[in-house]
Protein backbone atom coordinates (compact mmCIF):
# COMPACT_ATOMS: atom_id res chain seq x y z
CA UNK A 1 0.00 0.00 0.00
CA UNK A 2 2.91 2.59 0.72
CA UNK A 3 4.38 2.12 -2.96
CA UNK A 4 0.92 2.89 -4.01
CA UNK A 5 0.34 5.27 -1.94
CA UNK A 6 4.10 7.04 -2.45
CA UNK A 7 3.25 6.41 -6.45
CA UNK A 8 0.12 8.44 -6.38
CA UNK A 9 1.50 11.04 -4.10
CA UNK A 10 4.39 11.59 -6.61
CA UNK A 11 2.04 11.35 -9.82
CA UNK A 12 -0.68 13.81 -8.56
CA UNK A 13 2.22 16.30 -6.54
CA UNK A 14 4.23 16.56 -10.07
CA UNK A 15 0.81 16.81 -12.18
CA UNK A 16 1.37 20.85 -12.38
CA UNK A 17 4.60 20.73 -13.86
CA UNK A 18 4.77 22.86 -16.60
CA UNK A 19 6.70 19.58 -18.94
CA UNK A 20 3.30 17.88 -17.67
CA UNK A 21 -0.42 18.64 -18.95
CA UNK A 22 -2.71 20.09 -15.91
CA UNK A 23 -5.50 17.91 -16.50
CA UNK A 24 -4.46 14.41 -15.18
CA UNK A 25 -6.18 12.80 -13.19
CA UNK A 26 -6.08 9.72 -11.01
CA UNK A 27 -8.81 7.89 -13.67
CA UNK A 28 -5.55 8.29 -16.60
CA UNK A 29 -3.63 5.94 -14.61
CA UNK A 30 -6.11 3.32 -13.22
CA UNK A 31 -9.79 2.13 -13.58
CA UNK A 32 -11.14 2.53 -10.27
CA UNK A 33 -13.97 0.45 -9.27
CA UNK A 34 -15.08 -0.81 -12.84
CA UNK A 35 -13.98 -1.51 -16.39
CA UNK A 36 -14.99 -1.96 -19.60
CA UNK A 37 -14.05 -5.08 -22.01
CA UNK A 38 -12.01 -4.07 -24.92
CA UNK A 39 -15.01 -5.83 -27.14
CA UNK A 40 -17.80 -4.06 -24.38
CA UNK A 41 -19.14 -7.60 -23.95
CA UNK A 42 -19.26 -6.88 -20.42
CA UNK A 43 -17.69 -5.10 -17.35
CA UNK A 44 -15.81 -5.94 -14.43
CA UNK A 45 -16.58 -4.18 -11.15
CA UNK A 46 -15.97 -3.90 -7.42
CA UNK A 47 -19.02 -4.80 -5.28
CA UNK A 48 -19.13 -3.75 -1.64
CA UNK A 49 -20.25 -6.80 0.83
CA UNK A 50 -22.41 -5.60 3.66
CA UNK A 51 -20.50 -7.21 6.58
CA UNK A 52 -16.62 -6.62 8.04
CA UNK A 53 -14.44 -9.77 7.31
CA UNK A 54 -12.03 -9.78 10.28
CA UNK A 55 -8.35 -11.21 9.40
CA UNK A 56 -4.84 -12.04 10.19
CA UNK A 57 -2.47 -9.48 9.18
CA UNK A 58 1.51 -9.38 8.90
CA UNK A 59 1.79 -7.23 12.19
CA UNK A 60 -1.93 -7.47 13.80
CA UNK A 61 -5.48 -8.18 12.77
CA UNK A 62 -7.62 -6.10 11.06
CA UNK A 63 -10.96 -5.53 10.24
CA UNK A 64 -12.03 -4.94 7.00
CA UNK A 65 -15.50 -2.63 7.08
CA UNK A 66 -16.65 -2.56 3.43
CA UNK A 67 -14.58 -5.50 1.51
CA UNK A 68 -15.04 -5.53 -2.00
CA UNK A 69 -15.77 -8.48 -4.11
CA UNK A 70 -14.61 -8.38 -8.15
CA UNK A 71 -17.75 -9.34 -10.29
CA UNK A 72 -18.64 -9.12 -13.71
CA UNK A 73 -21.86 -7.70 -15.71
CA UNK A 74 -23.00 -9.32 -19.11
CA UNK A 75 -23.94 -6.49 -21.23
CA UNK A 76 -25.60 -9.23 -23.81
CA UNK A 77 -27.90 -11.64 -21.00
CA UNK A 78 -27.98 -8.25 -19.21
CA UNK A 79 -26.63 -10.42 -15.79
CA UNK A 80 -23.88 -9.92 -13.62
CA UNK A 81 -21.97 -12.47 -11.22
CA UNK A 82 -19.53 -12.79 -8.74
CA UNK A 83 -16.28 -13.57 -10.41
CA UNK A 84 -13.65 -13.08 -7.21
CA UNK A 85 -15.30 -13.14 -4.02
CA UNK A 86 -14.16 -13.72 -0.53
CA UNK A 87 -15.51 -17.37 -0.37
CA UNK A 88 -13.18 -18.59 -2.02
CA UNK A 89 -10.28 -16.65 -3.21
CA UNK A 90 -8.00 -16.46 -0.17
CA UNK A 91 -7.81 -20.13 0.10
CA UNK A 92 -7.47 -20.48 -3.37
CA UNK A 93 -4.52 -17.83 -3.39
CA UNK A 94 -2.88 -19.22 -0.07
CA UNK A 95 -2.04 -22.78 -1.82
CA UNK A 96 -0.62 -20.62 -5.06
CA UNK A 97 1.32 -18.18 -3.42
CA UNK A 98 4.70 -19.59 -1.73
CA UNK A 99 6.44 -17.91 1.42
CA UNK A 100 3.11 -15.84 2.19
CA UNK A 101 1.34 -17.08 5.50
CA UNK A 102 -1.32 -14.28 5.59
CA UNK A 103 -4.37 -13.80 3.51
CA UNK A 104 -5.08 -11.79 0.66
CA UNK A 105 -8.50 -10.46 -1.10
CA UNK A 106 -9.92 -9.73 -4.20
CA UNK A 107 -9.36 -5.91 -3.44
CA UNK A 108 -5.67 -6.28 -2.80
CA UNK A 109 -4.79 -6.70 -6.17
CA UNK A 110 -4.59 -4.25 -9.21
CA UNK A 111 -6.35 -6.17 -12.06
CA UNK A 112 -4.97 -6.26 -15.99
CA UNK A 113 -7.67 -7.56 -18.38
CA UNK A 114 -5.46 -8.59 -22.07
CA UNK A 115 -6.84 -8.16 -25.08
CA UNK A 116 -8.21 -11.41 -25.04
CA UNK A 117 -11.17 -11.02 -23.16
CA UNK A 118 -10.14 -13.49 -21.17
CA UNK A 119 -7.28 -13.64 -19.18
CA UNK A 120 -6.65 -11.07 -16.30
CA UNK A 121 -3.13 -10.33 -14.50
CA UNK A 122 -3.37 -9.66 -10.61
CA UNK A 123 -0.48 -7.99 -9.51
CA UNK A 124 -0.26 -7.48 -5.80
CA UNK A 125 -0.95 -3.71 -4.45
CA UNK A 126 -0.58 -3.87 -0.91
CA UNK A 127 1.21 -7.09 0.05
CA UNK A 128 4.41 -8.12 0.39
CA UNK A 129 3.84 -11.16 -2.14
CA UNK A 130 6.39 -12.66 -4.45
CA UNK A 131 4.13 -14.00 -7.31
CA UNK A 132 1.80 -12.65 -9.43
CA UNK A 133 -1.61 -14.28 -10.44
CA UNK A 134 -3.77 -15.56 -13.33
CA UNK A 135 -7.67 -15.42 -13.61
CA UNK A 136 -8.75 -17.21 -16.32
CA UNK A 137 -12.54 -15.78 -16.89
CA UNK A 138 -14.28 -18.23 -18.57
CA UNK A 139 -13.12 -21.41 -16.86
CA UNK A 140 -12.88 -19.44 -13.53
CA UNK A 141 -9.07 -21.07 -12.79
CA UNK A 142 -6.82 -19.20 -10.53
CA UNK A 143 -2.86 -19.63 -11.64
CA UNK A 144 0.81 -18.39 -11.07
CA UNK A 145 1.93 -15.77 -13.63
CA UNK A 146 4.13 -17.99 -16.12
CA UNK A 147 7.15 -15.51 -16.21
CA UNK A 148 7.54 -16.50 -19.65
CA UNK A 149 4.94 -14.95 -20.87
CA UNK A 150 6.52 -11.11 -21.97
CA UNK A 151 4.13 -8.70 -19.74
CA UNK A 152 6.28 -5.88 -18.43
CA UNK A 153 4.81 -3.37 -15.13
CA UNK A 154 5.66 -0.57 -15.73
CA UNK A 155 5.54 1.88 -12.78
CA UNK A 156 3.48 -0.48 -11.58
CA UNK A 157 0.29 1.26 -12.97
CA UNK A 158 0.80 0.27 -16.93
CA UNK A 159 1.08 -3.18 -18.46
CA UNK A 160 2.95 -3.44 -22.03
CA UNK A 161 2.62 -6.59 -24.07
CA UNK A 162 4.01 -6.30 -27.71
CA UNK A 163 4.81 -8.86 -30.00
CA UNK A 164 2.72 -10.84 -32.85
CA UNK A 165 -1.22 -11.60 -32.05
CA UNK A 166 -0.50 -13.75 -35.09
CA UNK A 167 0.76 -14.39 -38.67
CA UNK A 168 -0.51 -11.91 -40.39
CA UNK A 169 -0.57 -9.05 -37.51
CA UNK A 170 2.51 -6.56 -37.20
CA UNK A 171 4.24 -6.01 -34.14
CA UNK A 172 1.95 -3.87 -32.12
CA UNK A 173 2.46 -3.08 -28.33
CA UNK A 174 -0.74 -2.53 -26.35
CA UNK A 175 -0.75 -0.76 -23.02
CA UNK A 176 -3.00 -1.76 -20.24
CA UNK A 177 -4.45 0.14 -17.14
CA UNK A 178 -5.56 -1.71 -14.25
CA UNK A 179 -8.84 -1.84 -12.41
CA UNK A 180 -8.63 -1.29 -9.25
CA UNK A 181 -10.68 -1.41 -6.13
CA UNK A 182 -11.94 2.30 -4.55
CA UNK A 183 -10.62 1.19 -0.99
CA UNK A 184 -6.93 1.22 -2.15
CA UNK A 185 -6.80 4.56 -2.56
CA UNK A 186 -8.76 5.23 0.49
């Protein structure tokens, strides 16, 4: 969280520089609380649950008031669903993630959807985890990032992949922003 919070300070403090334009905002870096598909098939979003979730931290417990849950909204059956919820995510993510005794939430993550549609990159916002993660959204399967793949953070707020979609495409880079949940910033 203090790399977040130290990269937003820095971002928004510099923002009226004159080698800078004076109309960024915090919305140019990230998606906050929802985004779009690149296709507009559907969009993900932050949910707030109604009760506190009370958990184990590195230095003491805490209580989390308004936990967010990641779900997603069909724009075509007009339906949404929970896609990353509490009930089963830290489990999930405690038998992934090596060296890390403590748990970790849907929220705590800054989320990179590819061009695909399909796949989305969690990279850890406020934890002090080694490993990235993999959502695959249409079989719903939770993975380690295979470091193979060429995905480079930049600044940790921007994702560049380039290389060939295929045959016949030209190299393109494409730049991601993530989505990320309202109560990191707050």
């Amino acid at each position: 969280m203090r790399k977040l919070l130290i990269f937003l300070f820095i971002v928004l403090t510099f923002q009226n520089s004159s080698a800078e334009p004076n109309n960024l905002e915090t919305k140019d870096f990230f998606y906050i609380g929802t985004m779009q598909s690149h296709n507009n098939d559907f969009t993900l979003y932050f949910k707030t649950r109604g009760k506190a979730v009370l958990a184990r931290g590195e230095e003491f417990n805490y209580i989390t008031d308004y936990p967010q849950d990641l779900y997603i909204y069909d724009h075509i059956t007009k339906s949404d669903e929970s896609l990353i919820s509490y009930e089963w995510f830290p489990s999930s993510a405690k038998q992934i993630i090596e060296n890390y005794d403590f748990p970790v939430f849907p929220e705590d993550f800054a989320y990179y959807l590819l061009k695909d549609n399909n796949t989305l990159i969690m990279v850890s916002a406020i934890k002090n985890i080694n490993a990235n993660l993999v959502f695959d959204i249409s079989k719903r399967n939770l993975k380690k990032y295979d470091k193979k793949n060429k995905l480079n953070f930049i600044i940790s707020s921007v994702a560049k992949k380039c290389g060939y979609l295929s045959l016949e495409e030209k190299y393109n880079c494409y730049y991601y922003k993530p989505l990320i949940s309202n109560n990191l910033i707050n």
